[in-house]
N, C-alpha and C. Protein backbone atom coordinates (compact mmCIF):
# COMPACT_ATOMS: atom_id res chain seq x y z
N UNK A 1 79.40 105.96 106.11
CA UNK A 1 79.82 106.50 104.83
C UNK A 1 80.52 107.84 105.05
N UNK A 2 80.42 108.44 105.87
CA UNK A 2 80.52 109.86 106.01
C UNK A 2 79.99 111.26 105.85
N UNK A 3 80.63 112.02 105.87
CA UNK A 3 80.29 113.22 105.35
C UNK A 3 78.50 113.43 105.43
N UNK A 4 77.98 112.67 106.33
CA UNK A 4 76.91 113.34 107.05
C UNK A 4 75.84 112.10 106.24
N UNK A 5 75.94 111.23 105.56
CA UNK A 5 75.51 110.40 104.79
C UNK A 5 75.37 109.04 105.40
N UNK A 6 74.49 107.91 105.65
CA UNK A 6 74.47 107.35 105.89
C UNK A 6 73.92 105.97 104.75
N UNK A 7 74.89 104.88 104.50
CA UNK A 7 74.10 103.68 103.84
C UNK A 7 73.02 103.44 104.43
N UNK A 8 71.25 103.17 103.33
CA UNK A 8 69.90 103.00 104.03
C UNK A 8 70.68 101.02 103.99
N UNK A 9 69.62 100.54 104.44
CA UNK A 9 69.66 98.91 104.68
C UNK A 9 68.59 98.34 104.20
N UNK A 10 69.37 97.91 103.01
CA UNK A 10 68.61 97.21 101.53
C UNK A 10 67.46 96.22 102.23
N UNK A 11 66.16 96.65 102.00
CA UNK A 11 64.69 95.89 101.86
C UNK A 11 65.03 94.20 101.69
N UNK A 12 64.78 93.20 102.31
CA UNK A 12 64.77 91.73 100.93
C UNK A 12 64.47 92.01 99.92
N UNK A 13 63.10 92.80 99.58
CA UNK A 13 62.62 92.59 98.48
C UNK A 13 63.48 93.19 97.15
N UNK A 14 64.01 94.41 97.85
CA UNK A 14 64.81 95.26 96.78
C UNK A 14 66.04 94.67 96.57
N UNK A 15 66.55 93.98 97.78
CA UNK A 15 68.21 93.15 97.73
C UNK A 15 67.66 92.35 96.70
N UNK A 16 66.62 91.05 96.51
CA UNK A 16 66.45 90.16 95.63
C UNK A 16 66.34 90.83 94.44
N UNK A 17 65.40 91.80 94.75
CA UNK A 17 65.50 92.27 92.89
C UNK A 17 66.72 92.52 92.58
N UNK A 18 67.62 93.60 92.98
CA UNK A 18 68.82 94.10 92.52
C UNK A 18 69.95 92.54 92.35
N UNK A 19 70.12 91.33 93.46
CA UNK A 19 70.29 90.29 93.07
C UNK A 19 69.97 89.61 91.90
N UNK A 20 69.26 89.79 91.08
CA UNK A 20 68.29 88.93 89.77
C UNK A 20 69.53 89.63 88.66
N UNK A 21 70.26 90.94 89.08
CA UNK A 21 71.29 91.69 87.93
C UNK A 21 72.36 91.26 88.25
N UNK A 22 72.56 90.74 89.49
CA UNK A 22 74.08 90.98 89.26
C UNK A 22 74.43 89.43 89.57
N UNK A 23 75.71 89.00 89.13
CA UNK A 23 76.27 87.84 89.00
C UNK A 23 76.66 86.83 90.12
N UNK A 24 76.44 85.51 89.83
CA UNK A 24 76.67 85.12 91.78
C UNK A 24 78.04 85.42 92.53
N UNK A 25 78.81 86.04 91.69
CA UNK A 25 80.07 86.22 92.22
C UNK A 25 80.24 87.98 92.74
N UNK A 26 79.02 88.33 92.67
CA UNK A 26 78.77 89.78 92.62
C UNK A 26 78.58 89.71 94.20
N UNK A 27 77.69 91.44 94.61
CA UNK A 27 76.87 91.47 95.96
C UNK A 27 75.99 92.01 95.91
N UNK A 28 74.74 91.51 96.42
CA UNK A 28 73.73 92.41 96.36
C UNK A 28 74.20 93.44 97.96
N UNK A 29 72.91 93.51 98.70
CA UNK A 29 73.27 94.58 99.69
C UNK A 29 73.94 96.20 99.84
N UNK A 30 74.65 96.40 100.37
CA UNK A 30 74.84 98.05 100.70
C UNK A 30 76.32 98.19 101.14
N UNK A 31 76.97 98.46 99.99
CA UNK A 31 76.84 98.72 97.97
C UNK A 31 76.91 97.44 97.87
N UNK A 32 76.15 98.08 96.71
CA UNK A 32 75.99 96.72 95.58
C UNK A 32 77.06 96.36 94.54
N UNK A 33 77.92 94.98 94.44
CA UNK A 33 78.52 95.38 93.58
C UNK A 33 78.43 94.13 92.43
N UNK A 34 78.07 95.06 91.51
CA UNK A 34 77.87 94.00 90.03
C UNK A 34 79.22 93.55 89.31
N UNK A 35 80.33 93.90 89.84
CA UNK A 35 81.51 93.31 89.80
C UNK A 35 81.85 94.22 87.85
N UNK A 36 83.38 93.80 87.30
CA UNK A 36 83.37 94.92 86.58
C UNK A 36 83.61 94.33 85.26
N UNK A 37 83.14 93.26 85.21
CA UNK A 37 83.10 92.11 83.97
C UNK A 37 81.77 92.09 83.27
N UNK A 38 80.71 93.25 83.82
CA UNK A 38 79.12 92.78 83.39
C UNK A 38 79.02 94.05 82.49
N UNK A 39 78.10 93.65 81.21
CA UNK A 39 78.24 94.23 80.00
C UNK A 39 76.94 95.55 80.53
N UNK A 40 76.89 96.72 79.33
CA UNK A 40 76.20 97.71 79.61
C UNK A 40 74.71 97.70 80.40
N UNK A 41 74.33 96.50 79.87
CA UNK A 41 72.74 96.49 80.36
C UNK A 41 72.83 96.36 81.79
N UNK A 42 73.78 95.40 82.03
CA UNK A 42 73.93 95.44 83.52
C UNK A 42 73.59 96.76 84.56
N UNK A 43 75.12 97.80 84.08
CA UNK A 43 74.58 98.74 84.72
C UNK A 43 73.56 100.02 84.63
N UNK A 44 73.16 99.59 83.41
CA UNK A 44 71.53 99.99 82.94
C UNK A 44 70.88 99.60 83.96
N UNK A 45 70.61 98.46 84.08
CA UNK A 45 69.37 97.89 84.65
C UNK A 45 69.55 98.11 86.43
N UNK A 46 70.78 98.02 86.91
CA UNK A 46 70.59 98.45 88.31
C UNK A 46 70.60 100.27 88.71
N UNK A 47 71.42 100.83 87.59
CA UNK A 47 70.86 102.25 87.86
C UNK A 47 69.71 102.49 87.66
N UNK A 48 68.93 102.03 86.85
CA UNK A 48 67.48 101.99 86.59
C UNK A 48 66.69 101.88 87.80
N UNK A 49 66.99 100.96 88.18
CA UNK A 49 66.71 100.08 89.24
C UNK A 49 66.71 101.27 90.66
N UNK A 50 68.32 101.80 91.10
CA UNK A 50 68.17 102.57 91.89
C UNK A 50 67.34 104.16 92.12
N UNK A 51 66.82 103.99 90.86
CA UNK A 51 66.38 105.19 90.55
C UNK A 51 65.21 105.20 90.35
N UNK A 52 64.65 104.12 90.29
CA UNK A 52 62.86 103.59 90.41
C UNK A 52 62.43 103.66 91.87
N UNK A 53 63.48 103.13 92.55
CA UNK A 53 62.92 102.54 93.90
C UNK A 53 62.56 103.90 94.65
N UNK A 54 61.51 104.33 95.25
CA UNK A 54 61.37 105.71 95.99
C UNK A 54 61.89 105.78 97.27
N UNK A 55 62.39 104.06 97.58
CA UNK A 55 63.37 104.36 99.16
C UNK A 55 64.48 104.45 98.75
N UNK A 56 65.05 104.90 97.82
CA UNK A 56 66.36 104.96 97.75
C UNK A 56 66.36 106.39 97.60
N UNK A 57 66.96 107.52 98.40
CA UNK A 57 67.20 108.86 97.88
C UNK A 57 68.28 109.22 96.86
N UNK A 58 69.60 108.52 96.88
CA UNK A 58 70.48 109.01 96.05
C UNK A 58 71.15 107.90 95.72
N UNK A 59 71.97 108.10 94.26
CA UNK A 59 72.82 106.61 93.92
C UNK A 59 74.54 106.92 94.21
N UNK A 60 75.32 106.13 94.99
CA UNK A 60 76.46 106.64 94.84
C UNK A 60 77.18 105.85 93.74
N UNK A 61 77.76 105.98 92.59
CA UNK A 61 78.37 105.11 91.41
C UNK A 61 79.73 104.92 91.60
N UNK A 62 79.89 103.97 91.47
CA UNK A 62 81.39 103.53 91.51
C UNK A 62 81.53 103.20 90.29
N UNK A 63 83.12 102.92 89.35
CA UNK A 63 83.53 102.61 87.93
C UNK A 63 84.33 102.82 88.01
N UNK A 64 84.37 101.16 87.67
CA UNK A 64 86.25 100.23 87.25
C UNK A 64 86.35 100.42 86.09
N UNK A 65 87.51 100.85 85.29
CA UNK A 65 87.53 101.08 84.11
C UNK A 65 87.46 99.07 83.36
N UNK A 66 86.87 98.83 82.29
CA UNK A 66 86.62 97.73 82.17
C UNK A 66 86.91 97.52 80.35
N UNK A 67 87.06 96.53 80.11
CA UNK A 67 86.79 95.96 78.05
C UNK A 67 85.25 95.91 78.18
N UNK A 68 84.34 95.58 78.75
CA UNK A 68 83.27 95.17 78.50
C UNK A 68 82.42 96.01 78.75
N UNK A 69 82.63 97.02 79.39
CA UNK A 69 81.65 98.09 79.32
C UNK A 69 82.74 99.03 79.51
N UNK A 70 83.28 99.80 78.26
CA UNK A 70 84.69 101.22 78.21
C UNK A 70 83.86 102.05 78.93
N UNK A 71 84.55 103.36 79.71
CA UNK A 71 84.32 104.50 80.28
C UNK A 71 83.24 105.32 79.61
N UNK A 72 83.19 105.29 78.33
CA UNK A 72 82.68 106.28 77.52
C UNK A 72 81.50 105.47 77.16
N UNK A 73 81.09 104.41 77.17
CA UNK A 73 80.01 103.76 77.18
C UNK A 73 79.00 103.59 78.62
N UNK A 74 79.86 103.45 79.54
CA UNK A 74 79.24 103.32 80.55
C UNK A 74 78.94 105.31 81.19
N UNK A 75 79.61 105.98 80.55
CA UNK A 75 78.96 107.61 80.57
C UNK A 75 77.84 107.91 80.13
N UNK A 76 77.74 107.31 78.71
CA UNK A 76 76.87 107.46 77.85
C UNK A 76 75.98 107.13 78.40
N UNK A 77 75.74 105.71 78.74
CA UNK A 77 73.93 105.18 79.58
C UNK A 77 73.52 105.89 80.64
N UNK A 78 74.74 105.92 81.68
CA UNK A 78 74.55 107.20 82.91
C UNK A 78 73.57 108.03 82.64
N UNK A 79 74.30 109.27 82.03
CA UNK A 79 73.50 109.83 81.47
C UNK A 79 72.54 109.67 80.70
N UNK A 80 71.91 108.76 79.89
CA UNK A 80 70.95 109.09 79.29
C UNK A 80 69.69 108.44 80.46
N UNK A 81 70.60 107.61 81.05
CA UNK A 81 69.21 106.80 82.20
C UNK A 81 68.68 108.12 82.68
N UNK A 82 69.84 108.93 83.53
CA UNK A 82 69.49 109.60 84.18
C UNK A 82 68.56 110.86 83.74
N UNK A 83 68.87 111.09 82.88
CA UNK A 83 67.64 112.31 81.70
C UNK A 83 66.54 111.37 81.92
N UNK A 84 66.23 110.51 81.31
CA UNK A 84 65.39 110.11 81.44
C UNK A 84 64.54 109.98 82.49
N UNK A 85 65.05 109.91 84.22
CA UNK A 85 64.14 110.34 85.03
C UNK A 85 63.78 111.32 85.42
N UNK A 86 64.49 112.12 84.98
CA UNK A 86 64.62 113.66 85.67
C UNK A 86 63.83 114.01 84.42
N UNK A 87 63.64 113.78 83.06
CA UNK A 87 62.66 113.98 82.24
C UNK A 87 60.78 113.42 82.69
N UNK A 88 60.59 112.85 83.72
CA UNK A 88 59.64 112.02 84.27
C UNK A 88 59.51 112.55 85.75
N UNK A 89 60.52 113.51 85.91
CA UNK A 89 60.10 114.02 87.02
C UNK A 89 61.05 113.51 88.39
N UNK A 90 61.44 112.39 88.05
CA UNK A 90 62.31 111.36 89.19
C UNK A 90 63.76 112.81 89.40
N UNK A 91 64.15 113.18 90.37
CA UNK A 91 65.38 113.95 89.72
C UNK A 91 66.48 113.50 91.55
N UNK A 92 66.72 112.66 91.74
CA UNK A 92 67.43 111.92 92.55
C UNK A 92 69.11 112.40 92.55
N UNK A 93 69.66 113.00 93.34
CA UNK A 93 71.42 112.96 93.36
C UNK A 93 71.93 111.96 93.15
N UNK A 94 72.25 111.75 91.69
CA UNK A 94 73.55 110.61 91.31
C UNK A 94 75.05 111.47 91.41
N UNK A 95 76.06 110.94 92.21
CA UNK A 95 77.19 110.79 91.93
C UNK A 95 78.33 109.74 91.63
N UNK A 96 79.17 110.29 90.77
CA UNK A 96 80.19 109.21 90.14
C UNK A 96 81.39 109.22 90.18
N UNK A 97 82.13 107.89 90.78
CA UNK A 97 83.20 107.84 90.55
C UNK A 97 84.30 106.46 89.79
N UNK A 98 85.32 107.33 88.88
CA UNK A 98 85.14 106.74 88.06
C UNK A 98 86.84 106.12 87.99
N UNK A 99 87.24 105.30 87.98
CA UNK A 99 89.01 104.80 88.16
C UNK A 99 89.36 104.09 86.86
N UNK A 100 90.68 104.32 86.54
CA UNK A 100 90.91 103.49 85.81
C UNK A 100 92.10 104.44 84.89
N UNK A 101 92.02 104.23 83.43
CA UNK A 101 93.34 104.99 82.70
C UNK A 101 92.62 106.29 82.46
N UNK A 102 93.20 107.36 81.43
CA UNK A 102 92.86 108.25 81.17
C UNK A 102 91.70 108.37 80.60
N UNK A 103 91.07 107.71 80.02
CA UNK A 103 89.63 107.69 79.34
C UNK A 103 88.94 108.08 80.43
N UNK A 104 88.98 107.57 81.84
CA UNK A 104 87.57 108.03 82.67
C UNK A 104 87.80 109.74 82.61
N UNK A 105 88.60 110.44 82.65
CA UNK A 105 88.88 111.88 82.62
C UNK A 105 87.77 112.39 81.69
N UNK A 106 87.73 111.97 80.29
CA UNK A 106 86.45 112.17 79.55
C UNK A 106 85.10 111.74 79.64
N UNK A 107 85.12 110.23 80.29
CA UNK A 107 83.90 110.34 80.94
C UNK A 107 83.46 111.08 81.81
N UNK A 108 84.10 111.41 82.70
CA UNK A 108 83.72 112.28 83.95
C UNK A 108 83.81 113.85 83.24
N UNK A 109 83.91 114.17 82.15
CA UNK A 109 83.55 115.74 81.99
C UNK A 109 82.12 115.60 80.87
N UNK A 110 81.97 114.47 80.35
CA UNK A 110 80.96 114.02 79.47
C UNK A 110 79.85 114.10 80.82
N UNK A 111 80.00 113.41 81.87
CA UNK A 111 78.58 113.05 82.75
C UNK A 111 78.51 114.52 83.37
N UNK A 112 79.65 115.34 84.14
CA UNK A 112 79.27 116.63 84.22
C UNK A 112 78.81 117.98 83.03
N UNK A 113 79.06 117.28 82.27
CA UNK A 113 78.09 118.24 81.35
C UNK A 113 76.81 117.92 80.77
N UNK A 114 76.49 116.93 81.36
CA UNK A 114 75.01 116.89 81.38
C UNK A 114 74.54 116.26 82.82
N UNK A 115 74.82 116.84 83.84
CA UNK A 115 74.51 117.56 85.42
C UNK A 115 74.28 115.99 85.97
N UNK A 116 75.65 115.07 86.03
CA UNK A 116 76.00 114.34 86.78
C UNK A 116 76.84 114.45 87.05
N UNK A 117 77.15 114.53 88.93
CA UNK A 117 78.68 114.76 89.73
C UNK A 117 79.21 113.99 89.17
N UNK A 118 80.73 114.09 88.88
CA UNK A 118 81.76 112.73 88.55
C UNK A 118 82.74 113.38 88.42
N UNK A 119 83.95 112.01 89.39
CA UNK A 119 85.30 113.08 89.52
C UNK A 119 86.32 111.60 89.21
N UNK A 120 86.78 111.37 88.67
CA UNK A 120 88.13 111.10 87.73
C UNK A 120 88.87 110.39 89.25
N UNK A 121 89.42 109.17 89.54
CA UNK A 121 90.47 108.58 90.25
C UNK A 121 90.34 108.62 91.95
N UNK A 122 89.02 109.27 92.39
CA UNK A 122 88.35 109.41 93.55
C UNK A 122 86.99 108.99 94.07
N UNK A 123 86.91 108.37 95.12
CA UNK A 123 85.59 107.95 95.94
C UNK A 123 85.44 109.30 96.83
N UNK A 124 86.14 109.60 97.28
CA UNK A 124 85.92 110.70 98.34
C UNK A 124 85.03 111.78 97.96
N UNK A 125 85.63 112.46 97.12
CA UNK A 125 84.90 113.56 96.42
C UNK A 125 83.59 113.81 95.74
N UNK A 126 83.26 112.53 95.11
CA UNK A 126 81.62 112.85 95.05
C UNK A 126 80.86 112.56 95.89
N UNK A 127 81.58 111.60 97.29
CA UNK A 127 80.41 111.10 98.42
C UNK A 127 80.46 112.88 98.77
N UNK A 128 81.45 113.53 99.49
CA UNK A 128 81.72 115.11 99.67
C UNK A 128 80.38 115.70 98.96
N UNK A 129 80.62 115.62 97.78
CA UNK A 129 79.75 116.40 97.26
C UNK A 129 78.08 116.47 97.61
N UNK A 130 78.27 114.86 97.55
CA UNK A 130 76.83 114.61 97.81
C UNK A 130 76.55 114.91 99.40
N UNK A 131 77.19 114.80 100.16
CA UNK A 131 77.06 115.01 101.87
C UNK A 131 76.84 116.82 101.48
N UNK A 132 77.42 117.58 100.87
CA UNK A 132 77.34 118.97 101.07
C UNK A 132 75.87 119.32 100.13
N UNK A 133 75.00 118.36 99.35
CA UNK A 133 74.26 118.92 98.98
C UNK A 133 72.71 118.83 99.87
N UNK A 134 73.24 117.17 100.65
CA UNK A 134 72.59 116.98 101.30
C UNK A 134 72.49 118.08 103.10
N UNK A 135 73.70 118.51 103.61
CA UNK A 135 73.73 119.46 104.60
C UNK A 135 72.70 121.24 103.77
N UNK A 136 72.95 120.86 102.73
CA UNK A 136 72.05 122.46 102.36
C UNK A 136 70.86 122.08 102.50
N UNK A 137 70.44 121.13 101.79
CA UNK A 137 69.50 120.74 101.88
C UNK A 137 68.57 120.88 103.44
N UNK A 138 69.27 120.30 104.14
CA UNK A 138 68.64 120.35 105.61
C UNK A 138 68.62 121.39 106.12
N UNK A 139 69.72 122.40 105.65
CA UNK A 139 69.55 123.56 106.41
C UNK A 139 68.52 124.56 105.66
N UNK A 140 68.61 124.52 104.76
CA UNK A 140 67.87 124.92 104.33
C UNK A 140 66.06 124.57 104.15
N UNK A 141 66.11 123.52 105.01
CA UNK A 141 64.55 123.46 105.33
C UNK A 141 63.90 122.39 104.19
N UNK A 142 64.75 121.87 103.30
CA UNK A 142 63.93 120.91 102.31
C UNK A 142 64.41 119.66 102.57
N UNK A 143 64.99 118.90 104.05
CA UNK A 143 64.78 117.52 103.89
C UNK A 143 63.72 117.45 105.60
């Protein structure tokens, strides 16, 4: 992956679960991809999902701009999933990236203002981000 980050190597047990969401034309494994035709719950239920599991340290998000789940909908759950763990104590590095027409521009200042990375027409930049929070991290003595 880079930037000092490494993909972990999805459990069976966790590949099957995260499999049970996503479509047979999808992938489970490392990344997962639920493909960009699957409606909100979808990616409800596997961010949920990545964010339950305690072997997973961080989620990296990818987002195709889509009809079936718009930018600004799929911001909206982001965030509120993510309050929700970090309200419970769970508080895991999600970053997001988000492609597509101009609408993701507002999603991605909607999820950073309520303290999810997300950068507009780039993969690079939030893995970056997340590799530099993770290098403080170590140097700093908390991994």
């Amino acid at each position: 992956m880079g930037n000092g980050l490494s993909l972990m190597e999805i459990p069976d047990d966790l590949d099957a679960t995260f499999a049970a969401f996503i479509p047979p034309f999808g992938a489970a494994g490392n990344p997962i991809d639920i493909t960009g035709g699957e409606p909100p719950s979808t990616y409800e239920a596997t961010i949920r999902l990545g964010l339950e599991d305690p072997r997973i340290q961080a989620l990296v998000l990818g987002y195709w701009h889509t009809i079936v789940t718009p930018p600004m909908v799929f911001a909206e759950l982001t965030a509120r999933v993510v309050a929700d763990f970090r309200a419970k104590g769970i508080e895991k590095p999600v970053v997001v990236s988000l492609a597509g027409d101009v609408e993701v521009e507002e999603a991605c200042q909607y999820l950073c203002e309520r303290g999810v990375v997300a950068y507009p027409y780039t993969t690079e930049k939030p893995v970056a981000a997340l590799g530099a929070k993770y290098r403080w991290a170590r140097a700093a003595g908390l991994l």
